[in-house]
PDB file of N, CA and C in Angstrom:
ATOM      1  N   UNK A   1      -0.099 -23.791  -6.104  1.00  0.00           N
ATOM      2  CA  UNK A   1       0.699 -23.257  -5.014  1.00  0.00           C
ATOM      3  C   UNK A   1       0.170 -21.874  -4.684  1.00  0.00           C
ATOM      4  N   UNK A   2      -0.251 -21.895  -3.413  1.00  0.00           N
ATOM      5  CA  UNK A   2      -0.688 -20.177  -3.106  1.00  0.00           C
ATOM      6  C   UNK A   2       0.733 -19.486  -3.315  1.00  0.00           C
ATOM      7  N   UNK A   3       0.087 -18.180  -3.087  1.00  0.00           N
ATOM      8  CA  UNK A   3       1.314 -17.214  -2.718  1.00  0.00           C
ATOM      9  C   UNK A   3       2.059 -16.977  -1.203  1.00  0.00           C
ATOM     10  N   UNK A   4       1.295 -17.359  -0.427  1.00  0.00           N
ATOM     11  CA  UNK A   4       1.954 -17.409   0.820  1.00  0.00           C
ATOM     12  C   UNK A   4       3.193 -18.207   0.871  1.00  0.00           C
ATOM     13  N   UNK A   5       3.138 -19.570  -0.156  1.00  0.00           N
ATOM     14  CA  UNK A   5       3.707 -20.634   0.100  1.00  0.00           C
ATOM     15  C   UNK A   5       5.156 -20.761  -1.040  1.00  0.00           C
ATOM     16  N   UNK A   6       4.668 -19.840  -1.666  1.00  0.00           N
ATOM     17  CA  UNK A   6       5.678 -18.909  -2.991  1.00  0.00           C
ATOM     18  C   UNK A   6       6.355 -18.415  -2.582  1.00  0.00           C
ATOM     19  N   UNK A   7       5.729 -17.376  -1.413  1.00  0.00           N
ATOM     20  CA  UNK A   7       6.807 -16.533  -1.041  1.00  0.00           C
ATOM     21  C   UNK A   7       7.706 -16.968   0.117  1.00  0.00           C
ATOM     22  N   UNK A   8       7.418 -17.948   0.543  1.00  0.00           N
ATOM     23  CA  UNK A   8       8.034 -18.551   1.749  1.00  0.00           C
ATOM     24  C   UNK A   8       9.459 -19.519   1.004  1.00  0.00           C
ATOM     25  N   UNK A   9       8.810 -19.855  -0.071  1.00  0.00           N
ATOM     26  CA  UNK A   9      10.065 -20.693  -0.758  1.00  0.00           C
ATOM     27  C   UNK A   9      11.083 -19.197  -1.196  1.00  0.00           C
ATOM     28  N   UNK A  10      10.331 -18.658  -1.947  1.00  0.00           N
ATOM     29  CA  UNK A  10      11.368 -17.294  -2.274  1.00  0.00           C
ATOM     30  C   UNK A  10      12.733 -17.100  -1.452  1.00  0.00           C
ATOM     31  N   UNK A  11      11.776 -16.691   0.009  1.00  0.00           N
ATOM     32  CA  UNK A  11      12.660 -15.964   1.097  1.00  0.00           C
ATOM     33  C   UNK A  11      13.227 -17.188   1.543  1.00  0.00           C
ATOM     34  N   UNK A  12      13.154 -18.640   1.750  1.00  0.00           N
ATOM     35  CA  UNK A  12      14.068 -19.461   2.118  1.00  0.00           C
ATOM     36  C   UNK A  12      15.460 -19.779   0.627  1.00  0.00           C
ATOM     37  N   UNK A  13      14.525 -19.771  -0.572  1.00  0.00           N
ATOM     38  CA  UNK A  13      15.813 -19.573  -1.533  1.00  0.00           C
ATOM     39  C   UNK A  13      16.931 -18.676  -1.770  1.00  0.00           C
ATOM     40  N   UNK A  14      16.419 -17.192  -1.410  1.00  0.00           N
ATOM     41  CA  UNK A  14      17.192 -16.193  -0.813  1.00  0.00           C
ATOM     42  C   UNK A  14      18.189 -16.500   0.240  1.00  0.00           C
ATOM     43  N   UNK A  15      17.607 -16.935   1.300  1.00  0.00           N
ATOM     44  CA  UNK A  15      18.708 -17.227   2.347  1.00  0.00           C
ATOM     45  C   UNK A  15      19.435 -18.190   2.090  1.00  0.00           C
ATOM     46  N   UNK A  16      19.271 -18.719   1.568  1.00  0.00           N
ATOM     47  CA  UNK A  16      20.164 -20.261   1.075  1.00  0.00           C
ATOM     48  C   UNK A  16      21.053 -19.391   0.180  1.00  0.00           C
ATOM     49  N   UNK A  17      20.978 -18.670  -0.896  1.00  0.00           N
ATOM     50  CA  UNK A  17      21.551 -18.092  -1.826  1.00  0.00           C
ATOM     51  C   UNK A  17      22.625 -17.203  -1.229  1.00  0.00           C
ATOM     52  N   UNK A  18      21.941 -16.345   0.033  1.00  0.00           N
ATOM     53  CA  UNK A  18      22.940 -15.861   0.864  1.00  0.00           C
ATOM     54  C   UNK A  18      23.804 -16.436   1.144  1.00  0.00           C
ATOM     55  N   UNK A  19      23.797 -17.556   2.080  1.00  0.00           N
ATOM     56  CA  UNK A  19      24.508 -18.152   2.678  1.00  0.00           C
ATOM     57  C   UNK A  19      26.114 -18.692   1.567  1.00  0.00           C
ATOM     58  N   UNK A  20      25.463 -19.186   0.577  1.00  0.00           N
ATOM     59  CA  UNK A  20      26.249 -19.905   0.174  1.00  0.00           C
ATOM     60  C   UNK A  20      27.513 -18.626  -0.752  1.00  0.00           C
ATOM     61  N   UNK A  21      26.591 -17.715  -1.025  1.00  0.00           N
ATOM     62  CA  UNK A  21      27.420 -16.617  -1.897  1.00  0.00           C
ATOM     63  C   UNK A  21      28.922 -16.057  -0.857  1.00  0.00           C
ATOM     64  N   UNK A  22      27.979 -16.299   0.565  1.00  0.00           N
ATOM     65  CA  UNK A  22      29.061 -16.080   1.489  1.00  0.00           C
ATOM     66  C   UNK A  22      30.581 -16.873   1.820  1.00  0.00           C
ATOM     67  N   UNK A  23      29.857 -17.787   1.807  1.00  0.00           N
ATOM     68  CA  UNK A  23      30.763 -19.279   2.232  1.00  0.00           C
ATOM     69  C   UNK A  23      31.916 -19.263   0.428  1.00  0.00           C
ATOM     70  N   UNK A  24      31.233 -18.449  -0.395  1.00  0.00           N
ATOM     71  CA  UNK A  24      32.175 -18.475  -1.893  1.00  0.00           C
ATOM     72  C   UNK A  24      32.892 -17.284  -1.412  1.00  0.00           C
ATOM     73  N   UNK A  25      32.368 -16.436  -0.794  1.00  0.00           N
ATOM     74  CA  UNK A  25      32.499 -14.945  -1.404  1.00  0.00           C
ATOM     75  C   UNK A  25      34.395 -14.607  -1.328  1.00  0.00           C
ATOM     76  N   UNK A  26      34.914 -14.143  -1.932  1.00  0.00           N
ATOM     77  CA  UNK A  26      36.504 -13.579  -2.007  1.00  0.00           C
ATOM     78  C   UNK A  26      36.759 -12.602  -1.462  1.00  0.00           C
ATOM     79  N   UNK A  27      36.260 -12.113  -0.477  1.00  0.00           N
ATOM     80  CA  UNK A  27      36.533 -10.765   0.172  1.00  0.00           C
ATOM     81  C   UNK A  27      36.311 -10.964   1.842  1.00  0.00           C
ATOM     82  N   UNK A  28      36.444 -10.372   2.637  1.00  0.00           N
ATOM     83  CA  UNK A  28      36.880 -10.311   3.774  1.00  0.00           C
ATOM     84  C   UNK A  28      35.657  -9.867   4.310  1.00  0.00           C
ATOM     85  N   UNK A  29      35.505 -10.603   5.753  1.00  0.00           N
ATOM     86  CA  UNK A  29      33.855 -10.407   6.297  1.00  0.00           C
ATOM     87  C   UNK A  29      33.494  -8.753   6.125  1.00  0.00           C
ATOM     88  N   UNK A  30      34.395  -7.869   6.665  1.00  0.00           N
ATOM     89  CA  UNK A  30      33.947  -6.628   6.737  1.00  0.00           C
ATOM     90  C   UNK A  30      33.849  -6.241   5.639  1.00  0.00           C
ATOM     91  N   UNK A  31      34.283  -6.489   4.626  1.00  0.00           N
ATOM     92  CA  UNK A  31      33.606  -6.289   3.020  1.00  0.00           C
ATOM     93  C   UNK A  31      32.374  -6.804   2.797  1.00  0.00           C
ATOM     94  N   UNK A  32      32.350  -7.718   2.962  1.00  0.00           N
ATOM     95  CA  UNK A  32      30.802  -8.606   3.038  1.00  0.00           C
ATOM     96  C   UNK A  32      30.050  -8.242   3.794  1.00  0.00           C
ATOM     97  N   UNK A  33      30.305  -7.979   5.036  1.00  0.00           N
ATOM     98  CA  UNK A  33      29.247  -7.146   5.820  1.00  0.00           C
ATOM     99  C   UNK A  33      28.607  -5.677   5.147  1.00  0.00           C
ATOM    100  N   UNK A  34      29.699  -5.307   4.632  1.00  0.00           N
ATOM    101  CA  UNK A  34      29.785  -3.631   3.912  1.00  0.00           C
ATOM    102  C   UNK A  34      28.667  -3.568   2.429  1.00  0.00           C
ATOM    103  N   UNK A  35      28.794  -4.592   1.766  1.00  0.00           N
ATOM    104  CA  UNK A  35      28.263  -5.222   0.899  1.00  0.00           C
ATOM    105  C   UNK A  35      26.749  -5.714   0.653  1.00  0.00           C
ATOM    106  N   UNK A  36      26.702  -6.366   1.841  1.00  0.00           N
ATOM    107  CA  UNK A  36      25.175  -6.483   2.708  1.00  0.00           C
ATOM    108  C   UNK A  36      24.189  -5.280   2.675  1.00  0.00           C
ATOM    109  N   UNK A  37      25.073  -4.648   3.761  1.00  0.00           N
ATOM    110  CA  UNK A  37      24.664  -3.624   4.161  1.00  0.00           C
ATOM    111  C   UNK A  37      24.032  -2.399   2.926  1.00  0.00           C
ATOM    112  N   UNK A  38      25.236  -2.357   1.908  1.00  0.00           N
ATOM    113  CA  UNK A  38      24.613  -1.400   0.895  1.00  0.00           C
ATOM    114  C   UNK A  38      23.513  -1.924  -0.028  1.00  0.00           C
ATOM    115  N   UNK A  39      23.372  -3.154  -0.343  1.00  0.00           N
ATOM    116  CA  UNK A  39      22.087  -3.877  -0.986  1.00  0.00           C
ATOM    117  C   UNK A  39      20.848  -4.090  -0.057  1.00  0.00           C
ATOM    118  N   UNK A  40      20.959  -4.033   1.060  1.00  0.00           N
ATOM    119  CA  UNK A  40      19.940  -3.962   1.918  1.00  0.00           C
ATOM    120  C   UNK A  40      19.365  -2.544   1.832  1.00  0.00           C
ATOM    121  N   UNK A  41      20.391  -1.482   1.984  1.00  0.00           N
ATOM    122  CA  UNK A  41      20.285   0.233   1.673  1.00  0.00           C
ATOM    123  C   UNK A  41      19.188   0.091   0.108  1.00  0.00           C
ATOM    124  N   UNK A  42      20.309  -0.519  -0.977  1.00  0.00           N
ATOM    125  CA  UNK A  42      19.328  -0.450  -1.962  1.00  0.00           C
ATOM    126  C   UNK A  42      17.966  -0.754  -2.055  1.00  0.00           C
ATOM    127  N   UNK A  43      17.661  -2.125  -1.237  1.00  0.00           N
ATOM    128  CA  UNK A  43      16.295  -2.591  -1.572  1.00  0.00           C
ATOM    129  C   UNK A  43      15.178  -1.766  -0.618  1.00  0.00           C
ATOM    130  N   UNK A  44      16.072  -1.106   0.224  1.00  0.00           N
ATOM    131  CA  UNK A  44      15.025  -0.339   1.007  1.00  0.00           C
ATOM    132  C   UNK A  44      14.711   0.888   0.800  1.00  0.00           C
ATOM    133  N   UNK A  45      15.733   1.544  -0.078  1.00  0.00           N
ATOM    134  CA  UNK A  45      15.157   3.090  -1.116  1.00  0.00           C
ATOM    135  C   UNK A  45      14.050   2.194  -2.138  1.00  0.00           C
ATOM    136  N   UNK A  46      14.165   1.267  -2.817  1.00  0.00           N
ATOM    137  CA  UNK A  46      13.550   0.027  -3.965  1.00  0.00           C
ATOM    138  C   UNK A  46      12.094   0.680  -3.394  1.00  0.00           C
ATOM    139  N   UNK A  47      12.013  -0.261  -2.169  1.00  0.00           N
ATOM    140  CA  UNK A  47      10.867  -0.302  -1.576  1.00  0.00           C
ATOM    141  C   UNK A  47       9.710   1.247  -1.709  1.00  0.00           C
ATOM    142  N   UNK A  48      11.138   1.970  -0.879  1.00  0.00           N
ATOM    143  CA  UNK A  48      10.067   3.257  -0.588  1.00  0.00           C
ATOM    144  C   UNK A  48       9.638   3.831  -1.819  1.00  0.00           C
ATOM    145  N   UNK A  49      10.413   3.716  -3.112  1.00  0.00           N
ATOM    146  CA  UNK A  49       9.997   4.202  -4.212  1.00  0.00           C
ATOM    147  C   UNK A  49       8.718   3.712  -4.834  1.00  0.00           C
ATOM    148  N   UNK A  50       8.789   2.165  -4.853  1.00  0.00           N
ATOM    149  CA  UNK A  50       7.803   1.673  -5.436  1.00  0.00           C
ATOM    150  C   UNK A  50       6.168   1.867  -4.173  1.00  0.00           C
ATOM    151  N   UNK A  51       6.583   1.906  -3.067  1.00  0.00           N
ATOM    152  CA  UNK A  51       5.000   2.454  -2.214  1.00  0.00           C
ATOM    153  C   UNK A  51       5.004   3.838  -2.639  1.00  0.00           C
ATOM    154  N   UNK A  52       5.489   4.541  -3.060  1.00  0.00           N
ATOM    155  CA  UNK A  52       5.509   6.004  -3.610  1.00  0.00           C
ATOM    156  C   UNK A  52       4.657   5.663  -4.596  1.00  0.00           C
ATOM    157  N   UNK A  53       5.343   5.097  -5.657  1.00  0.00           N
ATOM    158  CA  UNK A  53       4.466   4.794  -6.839  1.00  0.00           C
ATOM    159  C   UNK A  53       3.029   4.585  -6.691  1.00  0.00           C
ATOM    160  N   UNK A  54       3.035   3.383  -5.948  1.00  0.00           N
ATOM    161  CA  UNK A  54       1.396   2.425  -5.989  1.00  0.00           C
ATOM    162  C   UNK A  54       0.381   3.440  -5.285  1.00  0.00           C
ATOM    163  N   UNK A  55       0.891   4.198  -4.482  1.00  0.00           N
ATOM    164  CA  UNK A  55       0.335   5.247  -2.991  1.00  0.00           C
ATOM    165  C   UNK A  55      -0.199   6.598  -4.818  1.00  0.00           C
ATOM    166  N   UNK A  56       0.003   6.568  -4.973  1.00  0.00           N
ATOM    167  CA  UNK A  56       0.609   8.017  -6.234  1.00  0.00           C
ATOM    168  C   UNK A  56      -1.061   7.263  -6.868  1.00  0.00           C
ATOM    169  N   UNK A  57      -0.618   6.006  -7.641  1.00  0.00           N
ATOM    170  CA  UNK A  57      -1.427   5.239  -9.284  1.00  0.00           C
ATOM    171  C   UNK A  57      -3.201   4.985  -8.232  1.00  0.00           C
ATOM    172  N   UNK A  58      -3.140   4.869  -7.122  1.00  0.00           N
ATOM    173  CA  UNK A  58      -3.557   4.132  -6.335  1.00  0.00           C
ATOM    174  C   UNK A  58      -4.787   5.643  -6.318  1.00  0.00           C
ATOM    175  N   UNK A  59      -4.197   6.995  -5.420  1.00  0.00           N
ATOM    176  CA  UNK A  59      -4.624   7.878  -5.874  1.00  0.00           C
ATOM    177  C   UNK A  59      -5.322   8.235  -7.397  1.00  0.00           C
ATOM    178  N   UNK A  60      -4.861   8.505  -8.541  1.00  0.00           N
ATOM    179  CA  UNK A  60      -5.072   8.572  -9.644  1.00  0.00           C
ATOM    180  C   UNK A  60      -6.496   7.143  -9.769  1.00  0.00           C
ATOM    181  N   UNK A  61      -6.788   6.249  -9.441  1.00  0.00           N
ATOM    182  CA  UNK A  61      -7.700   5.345  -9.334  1.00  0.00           C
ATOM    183  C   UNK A  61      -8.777   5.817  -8.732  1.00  0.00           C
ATOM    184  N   UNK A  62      -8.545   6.608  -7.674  1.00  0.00           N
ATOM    185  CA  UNK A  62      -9.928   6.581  -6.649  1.00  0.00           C
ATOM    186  C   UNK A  62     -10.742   8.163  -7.143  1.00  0.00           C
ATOM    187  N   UNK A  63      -9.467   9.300  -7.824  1.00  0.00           N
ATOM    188  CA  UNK A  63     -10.048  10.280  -8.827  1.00  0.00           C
ATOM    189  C   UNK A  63     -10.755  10.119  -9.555  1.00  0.00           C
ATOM    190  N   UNK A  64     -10.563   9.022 -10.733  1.00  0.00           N
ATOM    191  CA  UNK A  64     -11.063   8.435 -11.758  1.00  0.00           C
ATOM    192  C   UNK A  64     -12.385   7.685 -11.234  1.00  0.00           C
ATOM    193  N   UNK A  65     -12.142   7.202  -9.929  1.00  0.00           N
ATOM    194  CA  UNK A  65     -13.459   6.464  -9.879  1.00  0.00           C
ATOM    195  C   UNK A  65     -14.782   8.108  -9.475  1.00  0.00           C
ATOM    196  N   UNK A  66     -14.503   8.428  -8.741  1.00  0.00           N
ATOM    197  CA  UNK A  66     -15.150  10.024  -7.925  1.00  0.00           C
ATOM    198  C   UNK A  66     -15.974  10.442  -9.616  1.00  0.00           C
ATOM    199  N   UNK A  67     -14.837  10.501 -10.258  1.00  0.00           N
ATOM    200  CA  UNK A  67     -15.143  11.544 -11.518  1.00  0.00           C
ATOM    201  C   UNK A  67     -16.299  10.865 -11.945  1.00  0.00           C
ATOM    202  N   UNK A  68     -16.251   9.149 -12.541  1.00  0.00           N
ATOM    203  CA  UNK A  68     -16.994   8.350 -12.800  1.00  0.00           C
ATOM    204  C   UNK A  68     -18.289   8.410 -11.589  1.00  0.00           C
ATOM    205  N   UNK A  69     -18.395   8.227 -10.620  1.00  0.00           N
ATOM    206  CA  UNK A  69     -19.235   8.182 -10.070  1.00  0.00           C
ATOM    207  C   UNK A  69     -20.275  10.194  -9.833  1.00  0.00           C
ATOM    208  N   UNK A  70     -19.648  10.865 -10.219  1.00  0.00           N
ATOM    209  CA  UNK A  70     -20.338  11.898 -10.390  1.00  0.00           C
ATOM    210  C   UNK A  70     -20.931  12.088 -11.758  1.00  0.00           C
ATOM    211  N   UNK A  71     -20.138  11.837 -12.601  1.00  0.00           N
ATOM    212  CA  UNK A  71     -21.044  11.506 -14.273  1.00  0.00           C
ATOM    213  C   UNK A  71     -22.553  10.405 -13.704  1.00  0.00           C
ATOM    214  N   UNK A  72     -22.005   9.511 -13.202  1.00  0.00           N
ATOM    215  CA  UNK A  72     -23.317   8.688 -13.277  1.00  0.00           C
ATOM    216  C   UNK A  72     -24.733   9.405 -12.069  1.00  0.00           C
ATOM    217  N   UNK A  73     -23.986  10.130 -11.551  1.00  0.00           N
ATOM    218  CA  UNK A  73     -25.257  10.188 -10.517  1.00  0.00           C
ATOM    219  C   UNK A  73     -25.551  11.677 -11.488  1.00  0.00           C
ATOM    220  N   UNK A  74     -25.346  12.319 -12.127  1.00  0.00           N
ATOM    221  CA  UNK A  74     -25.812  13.579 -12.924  1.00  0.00           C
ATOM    222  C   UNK A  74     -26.606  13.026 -14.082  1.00  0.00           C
ATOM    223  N   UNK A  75     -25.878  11.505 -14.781  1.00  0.00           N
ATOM    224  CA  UNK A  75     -26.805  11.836 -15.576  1.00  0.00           C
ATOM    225  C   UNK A  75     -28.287  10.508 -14.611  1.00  0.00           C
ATOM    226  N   UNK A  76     -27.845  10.073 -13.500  1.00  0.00           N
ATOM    227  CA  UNK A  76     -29.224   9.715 -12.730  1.00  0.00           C
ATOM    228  C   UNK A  76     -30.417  10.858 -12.612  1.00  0.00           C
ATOM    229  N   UNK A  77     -29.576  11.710 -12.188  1.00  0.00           N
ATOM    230  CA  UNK A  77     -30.508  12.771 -12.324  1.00  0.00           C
ATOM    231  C   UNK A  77     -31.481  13.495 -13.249  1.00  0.00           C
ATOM    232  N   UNK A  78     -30.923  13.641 -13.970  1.00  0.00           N
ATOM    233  CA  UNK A  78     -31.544  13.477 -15.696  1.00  0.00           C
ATOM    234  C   UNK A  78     -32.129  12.865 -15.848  1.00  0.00           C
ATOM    235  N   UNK A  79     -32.316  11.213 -15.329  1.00  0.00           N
ATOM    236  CA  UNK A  79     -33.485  10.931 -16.016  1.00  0.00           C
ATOM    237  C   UNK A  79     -34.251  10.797 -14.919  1.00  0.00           C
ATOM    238  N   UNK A  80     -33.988  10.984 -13.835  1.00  0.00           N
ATOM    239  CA  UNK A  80     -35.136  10.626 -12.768  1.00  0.00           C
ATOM    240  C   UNK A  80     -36.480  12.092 -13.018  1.00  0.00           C
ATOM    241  N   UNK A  81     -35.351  13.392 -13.579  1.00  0.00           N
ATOM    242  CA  UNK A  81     -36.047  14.526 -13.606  1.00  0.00           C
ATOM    243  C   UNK A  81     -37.096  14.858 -15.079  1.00  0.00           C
ATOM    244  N   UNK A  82     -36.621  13.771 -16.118  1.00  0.00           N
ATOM    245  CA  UNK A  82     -37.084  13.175 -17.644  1.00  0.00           C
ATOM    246  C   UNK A  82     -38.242  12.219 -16.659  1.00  0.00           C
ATOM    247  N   UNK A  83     -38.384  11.454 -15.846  1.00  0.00           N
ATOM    248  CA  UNK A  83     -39.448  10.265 -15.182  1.00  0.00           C
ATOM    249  C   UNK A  83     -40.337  11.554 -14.504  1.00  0.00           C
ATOM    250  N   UNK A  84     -39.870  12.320 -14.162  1.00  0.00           N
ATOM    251  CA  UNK A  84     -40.977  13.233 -13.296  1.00  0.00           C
ATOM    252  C   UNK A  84     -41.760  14.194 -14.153  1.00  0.00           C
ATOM    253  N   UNK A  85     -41.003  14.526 -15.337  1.00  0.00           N
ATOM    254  CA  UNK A  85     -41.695  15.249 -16.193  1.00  0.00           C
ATOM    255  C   UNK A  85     -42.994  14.701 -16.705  1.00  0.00           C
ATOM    256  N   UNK A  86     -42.282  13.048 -17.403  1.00  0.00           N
ATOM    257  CA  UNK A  86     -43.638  12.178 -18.512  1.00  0.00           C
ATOM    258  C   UNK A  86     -44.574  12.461 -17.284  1.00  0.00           C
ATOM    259  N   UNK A  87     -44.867  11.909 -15.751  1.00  0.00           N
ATOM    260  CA  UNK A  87     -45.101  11.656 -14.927  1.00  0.00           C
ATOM    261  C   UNK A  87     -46.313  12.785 -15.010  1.00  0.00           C
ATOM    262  N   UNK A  88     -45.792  13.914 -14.806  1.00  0.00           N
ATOM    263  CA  UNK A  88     -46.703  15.216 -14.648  1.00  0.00           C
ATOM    264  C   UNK A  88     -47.543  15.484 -15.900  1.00  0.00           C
ATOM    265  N   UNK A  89     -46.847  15.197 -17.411  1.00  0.00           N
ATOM    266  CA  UNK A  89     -47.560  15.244 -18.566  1.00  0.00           C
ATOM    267  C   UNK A  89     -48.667  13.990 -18.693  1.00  0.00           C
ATOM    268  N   UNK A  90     -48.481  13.131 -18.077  1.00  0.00           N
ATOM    269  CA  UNK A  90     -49.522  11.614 -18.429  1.00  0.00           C
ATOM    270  C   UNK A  90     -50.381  12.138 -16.890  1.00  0.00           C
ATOM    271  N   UNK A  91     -49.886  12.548 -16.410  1.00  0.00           N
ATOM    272  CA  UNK A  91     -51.754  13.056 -14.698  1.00  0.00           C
ATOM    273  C   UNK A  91     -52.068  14.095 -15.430  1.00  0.00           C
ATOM    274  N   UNK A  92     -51.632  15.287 -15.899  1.00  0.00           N
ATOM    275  CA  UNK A  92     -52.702  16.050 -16.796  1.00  0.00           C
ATOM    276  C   UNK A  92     -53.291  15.667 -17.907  1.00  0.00           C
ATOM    277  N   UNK A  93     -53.248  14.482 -18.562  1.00  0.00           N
ATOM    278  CA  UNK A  93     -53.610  14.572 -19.666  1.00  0.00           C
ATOM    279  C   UNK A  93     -55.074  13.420 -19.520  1.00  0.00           C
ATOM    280  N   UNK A  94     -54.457  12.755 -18.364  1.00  0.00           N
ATOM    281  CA  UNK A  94     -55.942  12.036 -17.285  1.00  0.00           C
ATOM    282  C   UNK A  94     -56.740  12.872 -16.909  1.00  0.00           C
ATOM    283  N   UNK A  95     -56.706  14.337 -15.984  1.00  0.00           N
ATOM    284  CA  UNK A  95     -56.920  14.693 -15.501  1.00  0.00           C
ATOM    285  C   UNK A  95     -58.256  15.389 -16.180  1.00  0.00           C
ATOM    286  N   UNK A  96     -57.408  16.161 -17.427  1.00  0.00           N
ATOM    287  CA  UNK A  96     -58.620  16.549 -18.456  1.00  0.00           C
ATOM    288  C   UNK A  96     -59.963  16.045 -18.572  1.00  0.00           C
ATOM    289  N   UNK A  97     -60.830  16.517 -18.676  1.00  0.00           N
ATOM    290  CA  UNK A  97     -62.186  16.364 -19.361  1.00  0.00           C
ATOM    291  C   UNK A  97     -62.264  15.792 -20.784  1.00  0.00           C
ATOM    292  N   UNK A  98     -62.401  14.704 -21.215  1.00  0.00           N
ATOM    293  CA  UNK A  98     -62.508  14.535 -22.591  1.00  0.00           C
ATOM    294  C   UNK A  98     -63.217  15.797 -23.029  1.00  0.00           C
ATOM    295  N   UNK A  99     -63.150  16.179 -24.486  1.00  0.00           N
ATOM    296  CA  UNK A  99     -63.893  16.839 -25.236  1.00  0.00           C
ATOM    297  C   UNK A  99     -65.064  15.871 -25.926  1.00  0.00           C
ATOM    298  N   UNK A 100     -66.481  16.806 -26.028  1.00  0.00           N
ATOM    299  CA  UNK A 100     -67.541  16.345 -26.489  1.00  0.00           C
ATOM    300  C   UNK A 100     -67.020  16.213 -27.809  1.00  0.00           C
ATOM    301  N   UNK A 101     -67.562  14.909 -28.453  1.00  0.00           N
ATOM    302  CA  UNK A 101     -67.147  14.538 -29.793  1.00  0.00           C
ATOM    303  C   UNK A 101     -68.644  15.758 -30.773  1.00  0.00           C
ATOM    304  N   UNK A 102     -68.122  16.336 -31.782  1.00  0.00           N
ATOM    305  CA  UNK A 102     -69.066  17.358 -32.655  1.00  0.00           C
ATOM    306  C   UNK A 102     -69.962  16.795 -32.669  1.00  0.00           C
ATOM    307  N   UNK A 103     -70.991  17.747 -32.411  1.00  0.00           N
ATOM    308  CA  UNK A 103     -72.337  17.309 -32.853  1.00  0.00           C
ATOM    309  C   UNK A 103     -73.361  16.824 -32.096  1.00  0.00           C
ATOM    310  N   UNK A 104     -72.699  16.405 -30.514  1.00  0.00           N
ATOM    311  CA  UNK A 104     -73.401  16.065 -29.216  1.00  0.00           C
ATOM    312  C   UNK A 104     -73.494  17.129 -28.538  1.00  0.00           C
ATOM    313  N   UNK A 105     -74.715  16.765 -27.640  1.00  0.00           N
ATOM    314  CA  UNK A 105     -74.869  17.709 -26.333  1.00  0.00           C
ATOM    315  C   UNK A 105     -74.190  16.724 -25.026  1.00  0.00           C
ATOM    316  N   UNK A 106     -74.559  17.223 -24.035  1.00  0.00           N
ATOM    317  CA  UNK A 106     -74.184  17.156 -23.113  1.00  0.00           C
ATOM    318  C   UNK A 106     -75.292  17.257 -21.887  1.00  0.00           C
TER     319      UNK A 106
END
């Protein structure tokens, strides 16, 4: 079952659940309306809190990644600047003139 199709049963089980809590309920529509109304209030502070949250952790993720991605390109650097060094030590050491082995001319 996807989730689209999860959540579609959800929100139709919800309304069914509504409905019927109503058709039970012991109190008088404008109580029930009143009632509604403040659990709807609740789930919609719910809401804004928890996008607070994820907006907040979500942040804290993309720090962590920055931080991570500046470690790696420093120590890239390091070795690209370790590759340029051998680099310069192995062309001079070509570059040289062998030495006459003792005892030869030239």
């Amino acid at each position: 079952m996807d989730k689209g199709s999860s959540f579609g049963a959800f929100l139709a089980g919800l309304g069914v659940g509504v409905a019927v809590g109503m058709l039970f309920a012991p109190k008088t529509g404008g109580e029930t309306r009143e009632i509604i109304k403040n659990k709807a209030g609740e789930g919609k502070e719910y809401l804004k809190q928890r996008s607070s949250e994820l907006r907040d952790q979500a942040g804290e993720l993309i720090e962590k990644g920055k931080d991570a991605l500046g470690r790696q390109k420093e120590h890239m650097g390091e070795a690209m600047e370790a590759g340029r060094q051998a680099y310069r030590e192995t062309r001079e050491t070509i570059q040289q003139p062998p030495s006459p082995a003792p005892g030869t001319t030239l």
